[in-house]
N, C-alpha and C. Protein backbone atom coordinates (compact mmCIF):
# COMPACT_ATOMS: atom_id res chain seq x y z
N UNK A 1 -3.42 -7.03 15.45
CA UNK A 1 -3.17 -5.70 14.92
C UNK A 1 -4.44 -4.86 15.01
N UNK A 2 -4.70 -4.73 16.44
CA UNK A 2 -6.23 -4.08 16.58
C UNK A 2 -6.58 -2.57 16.29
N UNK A 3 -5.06 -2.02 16.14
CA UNK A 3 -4.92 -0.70 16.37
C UNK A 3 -4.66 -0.06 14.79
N UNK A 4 -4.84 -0.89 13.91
CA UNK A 4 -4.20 -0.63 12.39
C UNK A 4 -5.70 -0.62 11.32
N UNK A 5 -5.35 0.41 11.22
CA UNK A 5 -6.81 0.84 10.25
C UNK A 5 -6.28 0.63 8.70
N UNK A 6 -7.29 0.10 7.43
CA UNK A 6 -6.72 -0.82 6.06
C UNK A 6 -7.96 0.43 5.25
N UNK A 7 -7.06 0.99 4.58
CA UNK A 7 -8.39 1.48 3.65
C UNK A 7 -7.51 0.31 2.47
N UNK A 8 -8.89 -0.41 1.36
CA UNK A 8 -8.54 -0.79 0.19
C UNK A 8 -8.97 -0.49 -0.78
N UNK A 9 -8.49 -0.46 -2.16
CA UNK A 9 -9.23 -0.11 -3.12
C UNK A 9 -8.83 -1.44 -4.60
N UNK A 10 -10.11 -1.43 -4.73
CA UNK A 10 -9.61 -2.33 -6.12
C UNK A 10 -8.94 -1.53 -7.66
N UNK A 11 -8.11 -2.06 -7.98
CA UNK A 11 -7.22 -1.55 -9.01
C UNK A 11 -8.00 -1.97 -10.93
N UNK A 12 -8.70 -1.43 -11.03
CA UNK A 12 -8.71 -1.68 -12.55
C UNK A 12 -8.37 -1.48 -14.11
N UNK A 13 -8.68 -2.33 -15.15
CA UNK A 13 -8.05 -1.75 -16.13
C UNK A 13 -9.95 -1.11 -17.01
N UNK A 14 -9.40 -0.70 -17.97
CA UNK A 14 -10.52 -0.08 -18.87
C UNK A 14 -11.45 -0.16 -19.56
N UNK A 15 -10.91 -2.03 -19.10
CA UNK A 15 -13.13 -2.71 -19.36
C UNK A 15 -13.58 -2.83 -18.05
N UNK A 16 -13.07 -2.11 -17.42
CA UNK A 16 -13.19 -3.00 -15.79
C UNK A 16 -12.93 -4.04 -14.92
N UNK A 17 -12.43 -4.66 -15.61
CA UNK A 17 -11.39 -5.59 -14.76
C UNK A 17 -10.78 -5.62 -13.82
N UNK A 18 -10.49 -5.98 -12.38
CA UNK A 18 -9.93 -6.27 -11.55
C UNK A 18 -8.61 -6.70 -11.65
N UNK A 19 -7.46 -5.55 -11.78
CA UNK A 19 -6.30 -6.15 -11.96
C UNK A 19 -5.27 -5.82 -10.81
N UNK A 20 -5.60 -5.13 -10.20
CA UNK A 20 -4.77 -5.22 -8.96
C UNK A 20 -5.59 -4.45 -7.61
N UNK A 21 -4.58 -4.63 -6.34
CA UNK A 21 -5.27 -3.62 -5.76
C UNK A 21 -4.47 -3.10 -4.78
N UNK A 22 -4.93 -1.48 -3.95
CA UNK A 22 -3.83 -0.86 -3.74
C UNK A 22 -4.84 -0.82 -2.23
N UNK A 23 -3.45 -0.76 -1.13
CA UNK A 23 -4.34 -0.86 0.09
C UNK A 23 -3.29 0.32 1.35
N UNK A 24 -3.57 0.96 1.98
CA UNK A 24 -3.23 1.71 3.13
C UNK A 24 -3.47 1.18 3.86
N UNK A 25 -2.19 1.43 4.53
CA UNK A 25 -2.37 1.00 6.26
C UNK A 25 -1.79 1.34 7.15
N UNK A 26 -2.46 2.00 8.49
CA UNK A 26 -1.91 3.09 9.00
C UNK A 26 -2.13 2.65 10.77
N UNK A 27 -0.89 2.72 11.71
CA UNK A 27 -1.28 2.24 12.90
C UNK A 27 0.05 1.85 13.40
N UNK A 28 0.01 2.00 14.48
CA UNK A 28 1.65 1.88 15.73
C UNK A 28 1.79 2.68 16.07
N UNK A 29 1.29 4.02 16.67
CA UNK A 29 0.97 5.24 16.65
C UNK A 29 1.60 4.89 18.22
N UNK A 30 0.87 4.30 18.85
CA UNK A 30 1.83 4.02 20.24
C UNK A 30 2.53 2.71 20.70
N UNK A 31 2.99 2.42 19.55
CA UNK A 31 4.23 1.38 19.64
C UNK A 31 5.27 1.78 19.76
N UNK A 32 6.62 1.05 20.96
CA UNK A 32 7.96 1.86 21.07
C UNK A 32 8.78 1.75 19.92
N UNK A 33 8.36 0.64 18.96
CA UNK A 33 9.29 0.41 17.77
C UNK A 33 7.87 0.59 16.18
N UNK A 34 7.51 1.63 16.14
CA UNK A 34 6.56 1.70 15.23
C UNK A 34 6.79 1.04 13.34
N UNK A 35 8.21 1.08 13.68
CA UNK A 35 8.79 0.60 12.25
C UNK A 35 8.72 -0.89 12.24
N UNK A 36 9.09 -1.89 13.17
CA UNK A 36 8.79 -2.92 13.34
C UNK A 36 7.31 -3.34 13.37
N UNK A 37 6.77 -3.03 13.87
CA UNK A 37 5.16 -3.09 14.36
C UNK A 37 4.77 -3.02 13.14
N UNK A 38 4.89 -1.74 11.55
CA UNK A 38 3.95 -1.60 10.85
C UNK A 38 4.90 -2.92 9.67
N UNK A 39 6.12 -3.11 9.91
CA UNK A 39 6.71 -4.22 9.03
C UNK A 39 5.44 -5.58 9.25
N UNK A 40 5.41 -5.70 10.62
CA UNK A 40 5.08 -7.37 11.11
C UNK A 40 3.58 -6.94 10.29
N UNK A 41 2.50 -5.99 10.68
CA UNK A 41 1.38 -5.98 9.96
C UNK A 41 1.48 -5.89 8.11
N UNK A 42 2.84 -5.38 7.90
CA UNK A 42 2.20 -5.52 5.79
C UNK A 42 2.54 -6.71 6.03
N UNK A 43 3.21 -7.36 6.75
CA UNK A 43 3.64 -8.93 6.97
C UNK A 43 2.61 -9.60 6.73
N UNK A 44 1.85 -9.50 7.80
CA UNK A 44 0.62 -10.02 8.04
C UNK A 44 -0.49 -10.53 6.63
N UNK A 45 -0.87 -9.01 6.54
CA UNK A 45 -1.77 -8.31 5.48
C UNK A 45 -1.40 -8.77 4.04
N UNK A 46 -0.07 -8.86 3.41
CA UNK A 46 0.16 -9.61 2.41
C UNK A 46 0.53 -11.07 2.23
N UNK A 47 0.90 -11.92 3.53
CA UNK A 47 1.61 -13.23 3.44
C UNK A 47 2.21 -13.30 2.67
N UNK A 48 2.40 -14.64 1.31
CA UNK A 48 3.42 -14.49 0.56
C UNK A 48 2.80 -14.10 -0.84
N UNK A 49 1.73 -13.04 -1.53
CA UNK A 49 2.30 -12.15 -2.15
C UNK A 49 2.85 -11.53 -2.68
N UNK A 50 2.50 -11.50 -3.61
CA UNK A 50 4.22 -10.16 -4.65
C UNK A 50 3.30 -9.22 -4.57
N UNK A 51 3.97 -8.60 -4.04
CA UNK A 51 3.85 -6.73 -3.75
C UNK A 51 4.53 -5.87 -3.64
N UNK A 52 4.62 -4.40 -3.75
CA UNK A 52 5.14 -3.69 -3.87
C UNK A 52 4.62 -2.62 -2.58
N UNK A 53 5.37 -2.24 -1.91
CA UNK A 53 5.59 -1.35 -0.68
C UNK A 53 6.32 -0.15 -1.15
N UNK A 54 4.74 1.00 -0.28
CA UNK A 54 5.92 2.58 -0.30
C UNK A 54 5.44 2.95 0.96
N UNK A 55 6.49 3.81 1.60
CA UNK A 55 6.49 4.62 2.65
C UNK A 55 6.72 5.96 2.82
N UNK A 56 6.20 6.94 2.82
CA UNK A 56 6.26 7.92 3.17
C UNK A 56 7.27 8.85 3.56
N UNK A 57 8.41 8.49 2.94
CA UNK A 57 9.79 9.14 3.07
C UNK A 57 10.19 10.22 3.72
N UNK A 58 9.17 11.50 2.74
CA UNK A 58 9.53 12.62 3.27
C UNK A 58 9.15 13.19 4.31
N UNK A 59 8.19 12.75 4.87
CA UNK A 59 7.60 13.05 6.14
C UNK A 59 8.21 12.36 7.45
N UNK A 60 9.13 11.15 6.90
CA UNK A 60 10.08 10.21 7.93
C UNK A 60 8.40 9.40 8.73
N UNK A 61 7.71 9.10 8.15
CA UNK A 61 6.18 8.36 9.04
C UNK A 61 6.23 7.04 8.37
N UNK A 62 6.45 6.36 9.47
CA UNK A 62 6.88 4.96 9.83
C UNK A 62 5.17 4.54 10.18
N UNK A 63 3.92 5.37 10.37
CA UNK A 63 2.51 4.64 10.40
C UNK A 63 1.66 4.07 9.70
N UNK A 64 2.57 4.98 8.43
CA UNK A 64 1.81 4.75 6.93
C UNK A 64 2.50 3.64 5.56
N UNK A 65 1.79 3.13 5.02
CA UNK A 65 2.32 2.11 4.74
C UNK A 65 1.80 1.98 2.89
N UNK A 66 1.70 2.08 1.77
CA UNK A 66 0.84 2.08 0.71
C UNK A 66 1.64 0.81 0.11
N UNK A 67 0.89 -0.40 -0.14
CA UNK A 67 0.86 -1.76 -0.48
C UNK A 67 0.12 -1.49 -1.65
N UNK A 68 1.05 -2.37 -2.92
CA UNK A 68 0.00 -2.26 -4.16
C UNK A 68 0.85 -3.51 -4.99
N UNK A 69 -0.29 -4.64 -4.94
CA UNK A 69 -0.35 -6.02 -5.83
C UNK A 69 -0.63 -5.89 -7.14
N UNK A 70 0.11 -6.41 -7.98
CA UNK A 70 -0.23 -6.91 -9.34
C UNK A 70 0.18 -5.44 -10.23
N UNK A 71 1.08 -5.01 -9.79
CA UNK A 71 1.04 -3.50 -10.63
C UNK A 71 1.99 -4.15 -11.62
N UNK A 72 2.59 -4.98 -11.77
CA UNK A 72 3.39 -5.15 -13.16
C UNK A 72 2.45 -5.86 -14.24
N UNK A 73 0.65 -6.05 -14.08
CA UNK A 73 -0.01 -6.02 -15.02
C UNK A 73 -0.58 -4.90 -15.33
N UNK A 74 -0.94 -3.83 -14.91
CA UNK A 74 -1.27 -2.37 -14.85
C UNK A 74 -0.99 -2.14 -16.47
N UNK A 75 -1.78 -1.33 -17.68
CA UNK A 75 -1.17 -1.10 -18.17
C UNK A 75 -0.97 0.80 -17.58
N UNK A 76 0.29 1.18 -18.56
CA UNK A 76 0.47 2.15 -17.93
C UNK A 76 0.70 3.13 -19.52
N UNK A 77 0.43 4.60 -19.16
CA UNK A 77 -0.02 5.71 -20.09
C UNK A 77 1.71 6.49 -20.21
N UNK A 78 1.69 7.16 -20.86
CA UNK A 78 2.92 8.12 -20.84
C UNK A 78 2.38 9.41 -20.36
N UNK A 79 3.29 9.80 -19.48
CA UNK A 79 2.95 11.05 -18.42
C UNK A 79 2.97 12.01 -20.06
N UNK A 80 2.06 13.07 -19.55
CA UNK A 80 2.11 14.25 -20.60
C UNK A 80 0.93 15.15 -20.03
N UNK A 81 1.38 15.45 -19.14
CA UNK A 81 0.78 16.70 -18.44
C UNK A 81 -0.53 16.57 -17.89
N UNK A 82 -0.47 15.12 -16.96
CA UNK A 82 -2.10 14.86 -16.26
C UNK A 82 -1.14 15.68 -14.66
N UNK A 83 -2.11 16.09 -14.03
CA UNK A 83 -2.38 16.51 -12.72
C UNK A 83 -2.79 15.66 -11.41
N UNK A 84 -2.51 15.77 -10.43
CA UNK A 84 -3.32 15.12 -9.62
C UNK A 84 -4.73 15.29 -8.88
């Protein structure tokens, strides 16, 4: 997968801890089946893994790929008007 660029980032909680981590991955740009191609690489990239996969829906881009492990330890906040 020479052609597939991985940004990663480590996921923490609020002592700093290492609790998950979230990784991009982007590449098949000239593959005839780019949807296959970027399947076989999160393939790859996670083995067997519990993870969670998103794709880029609205744009229909089959290059981009956002992989994120361990998010069901995450704790998580109640939305109330943060921004991005």
């Amino acid at each position: 997968m020479k052609d597939v660029d991985i940004y990663e980032q480590e996921l923490f909680d609020a002592q700093g801890n290492v609790k998950g981590k979230m990784a991009i991955l982007r590449g098949g740009l000239n593959q005839d089946n780019p949807v296959a191609y970027m399947n076989d690489a999160v393939h790859k990239y996670v083995g067997r893994k519990m993870h969670s996969q998103y794709i880029e829906i609205s744009m229909d881009n089959p290059w981009v790929r956002i992989v994120v492990s361990d998010s069901n330890v995450l704790k998580f906040k109640k939305f109330t008007d943060q921004t991005l």
